[in-house]
PDB file of N, CA and C in Angstrom:
ATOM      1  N   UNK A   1       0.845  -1.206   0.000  1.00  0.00           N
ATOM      2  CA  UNK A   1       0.000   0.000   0.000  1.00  0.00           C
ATOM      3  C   UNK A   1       0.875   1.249   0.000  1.00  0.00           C
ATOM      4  N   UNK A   2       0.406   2.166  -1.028  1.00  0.00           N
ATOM      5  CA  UNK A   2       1.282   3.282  -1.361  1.00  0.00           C
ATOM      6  C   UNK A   2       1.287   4.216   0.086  1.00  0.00           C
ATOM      7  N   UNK A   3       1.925   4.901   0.590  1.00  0.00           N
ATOM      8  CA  UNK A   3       1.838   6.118   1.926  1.00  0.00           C
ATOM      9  C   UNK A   3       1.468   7.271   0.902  1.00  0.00           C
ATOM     10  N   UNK A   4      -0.401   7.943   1.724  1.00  0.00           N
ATOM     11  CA  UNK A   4      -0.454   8.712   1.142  1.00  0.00           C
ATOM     12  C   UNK A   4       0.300  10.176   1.049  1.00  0.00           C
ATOM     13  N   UNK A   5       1.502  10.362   2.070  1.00  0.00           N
ATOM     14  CA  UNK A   5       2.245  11.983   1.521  1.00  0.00           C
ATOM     15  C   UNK A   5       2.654  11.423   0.234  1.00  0.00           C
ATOM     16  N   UNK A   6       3.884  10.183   0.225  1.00  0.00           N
ATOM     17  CA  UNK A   6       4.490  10.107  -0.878  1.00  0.00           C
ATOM     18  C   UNK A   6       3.466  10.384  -2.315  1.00  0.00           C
ATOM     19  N   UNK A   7       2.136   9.446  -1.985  1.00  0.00           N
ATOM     20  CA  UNK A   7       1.932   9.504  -3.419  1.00  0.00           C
ATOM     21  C   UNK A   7       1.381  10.926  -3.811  1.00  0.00           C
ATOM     22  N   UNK A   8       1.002  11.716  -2.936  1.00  0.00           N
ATOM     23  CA  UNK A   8       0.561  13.205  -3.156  1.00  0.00           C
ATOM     24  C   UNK A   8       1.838  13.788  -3.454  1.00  0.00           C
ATOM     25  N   UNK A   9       2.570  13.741  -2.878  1.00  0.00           N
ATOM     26  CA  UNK A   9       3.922  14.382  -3.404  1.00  0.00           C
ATOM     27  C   UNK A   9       4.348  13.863  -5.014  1.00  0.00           C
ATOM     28  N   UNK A  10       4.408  12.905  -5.132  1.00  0.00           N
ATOM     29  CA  UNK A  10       4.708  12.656  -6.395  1.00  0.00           C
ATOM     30  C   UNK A  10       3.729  12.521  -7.890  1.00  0.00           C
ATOM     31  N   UNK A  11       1.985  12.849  -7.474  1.00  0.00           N
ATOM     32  CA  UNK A  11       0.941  13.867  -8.321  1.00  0.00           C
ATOM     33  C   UNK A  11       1.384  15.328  -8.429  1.00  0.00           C
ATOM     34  N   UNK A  12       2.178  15.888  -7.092  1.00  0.00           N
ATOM     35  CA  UNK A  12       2.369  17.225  -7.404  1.00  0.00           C
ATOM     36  C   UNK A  12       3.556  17.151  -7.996  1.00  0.00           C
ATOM     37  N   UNK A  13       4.831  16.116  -7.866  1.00  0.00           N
ATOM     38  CA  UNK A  13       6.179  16.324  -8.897  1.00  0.00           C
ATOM     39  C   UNK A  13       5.637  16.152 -10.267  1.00  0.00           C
ATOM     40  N   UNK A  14       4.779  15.186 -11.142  1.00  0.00           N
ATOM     41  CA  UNK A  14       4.487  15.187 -12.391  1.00  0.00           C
ATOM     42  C   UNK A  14       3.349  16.109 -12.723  1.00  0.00           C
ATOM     43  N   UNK A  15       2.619  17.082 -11.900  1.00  0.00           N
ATOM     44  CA  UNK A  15       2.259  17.911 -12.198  1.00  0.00           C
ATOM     45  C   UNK A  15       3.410  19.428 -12.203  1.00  0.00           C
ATOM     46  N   UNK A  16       4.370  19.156 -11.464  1.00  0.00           N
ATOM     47  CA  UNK A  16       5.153  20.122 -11.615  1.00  0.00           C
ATOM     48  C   UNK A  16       6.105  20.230 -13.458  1.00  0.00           C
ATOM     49  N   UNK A  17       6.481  19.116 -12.953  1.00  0.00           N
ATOM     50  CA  UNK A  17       6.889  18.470 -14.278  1.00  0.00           C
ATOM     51  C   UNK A  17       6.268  18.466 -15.499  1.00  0.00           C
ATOM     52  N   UNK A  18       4.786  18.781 -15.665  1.00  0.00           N
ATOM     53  CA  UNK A  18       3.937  18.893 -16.699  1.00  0.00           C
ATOM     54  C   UNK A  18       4.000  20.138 -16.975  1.00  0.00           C
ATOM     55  N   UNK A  19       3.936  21.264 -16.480  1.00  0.00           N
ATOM     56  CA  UNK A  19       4.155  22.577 -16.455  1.00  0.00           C
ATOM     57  C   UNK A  19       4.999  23.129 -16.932  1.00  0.00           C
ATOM     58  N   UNK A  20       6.153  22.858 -16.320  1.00  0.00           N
ATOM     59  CA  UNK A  20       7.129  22.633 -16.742  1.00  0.00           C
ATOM     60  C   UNK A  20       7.983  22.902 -18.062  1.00  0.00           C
ATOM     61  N   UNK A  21       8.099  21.483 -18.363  1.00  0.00           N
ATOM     62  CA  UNK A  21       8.351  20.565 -19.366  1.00  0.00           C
ATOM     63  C   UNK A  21       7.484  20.000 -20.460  1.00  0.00           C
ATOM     64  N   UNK A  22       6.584  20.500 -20.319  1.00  0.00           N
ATOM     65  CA  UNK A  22       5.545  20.285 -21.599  1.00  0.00           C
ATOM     66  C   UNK A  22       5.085  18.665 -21.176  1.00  0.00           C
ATOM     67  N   UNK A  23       5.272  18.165 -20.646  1.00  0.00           N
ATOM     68  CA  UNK A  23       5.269  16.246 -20.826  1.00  0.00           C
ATOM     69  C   UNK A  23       3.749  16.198 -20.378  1.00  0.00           C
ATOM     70  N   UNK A  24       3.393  16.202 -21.561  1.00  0.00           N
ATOM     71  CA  UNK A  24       1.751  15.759 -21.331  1.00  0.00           C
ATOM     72  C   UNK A  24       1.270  14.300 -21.226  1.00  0.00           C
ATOM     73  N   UNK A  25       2.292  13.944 -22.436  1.00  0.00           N
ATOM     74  CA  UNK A  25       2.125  12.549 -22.634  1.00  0.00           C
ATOM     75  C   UNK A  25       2.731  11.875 -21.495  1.00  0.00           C
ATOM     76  N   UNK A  26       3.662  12.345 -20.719  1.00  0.00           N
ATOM     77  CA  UNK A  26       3.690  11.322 -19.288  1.00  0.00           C
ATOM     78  C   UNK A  26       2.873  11.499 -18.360  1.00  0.00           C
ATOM     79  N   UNK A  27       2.367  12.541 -18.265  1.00  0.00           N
ATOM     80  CA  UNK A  27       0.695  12.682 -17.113  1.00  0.00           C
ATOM     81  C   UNK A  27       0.068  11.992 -17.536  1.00  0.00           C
ATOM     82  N   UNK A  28      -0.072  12.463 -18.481  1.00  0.00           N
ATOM     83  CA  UNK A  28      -1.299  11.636 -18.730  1.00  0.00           C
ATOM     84  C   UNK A  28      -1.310  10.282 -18.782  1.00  0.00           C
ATOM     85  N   UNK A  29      -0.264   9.245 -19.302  1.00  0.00           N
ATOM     86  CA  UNK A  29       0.579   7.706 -19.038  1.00  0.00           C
ATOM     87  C   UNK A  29       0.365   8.085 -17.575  1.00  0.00           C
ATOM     88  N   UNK A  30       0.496   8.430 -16.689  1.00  0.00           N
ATOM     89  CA  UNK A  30       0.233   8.111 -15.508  1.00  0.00           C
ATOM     90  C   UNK A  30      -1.119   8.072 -14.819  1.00  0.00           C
ATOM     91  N   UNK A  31      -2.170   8.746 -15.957  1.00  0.00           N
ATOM     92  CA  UNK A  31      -3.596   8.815 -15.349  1.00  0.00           C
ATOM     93  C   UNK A  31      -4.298   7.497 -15.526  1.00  0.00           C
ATOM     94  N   UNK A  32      -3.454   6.784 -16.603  1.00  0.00           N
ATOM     95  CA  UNK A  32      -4.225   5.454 -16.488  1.00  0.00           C
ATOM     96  C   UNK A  32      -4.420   4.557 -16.024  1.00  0.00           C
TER      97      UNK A  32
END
């Protein structure tokens, strides 16, 4: 079972990262 800070922390790194860096296509690979 994931710990929920980590996994909130790491929705907000690939949302940081989406911003960013344009990487849509890895958010979104991760929404599925």
């Amino acid at each position: 079972m994931v710990d929920k800070h980590y996994e909130c922390c790491l929705l907000v790194s690939i949302g940081w990262l989406d911003r960013n860096h344009g990487l849509d296509s890895f958010a979104q690979s991760r929404m599925d």
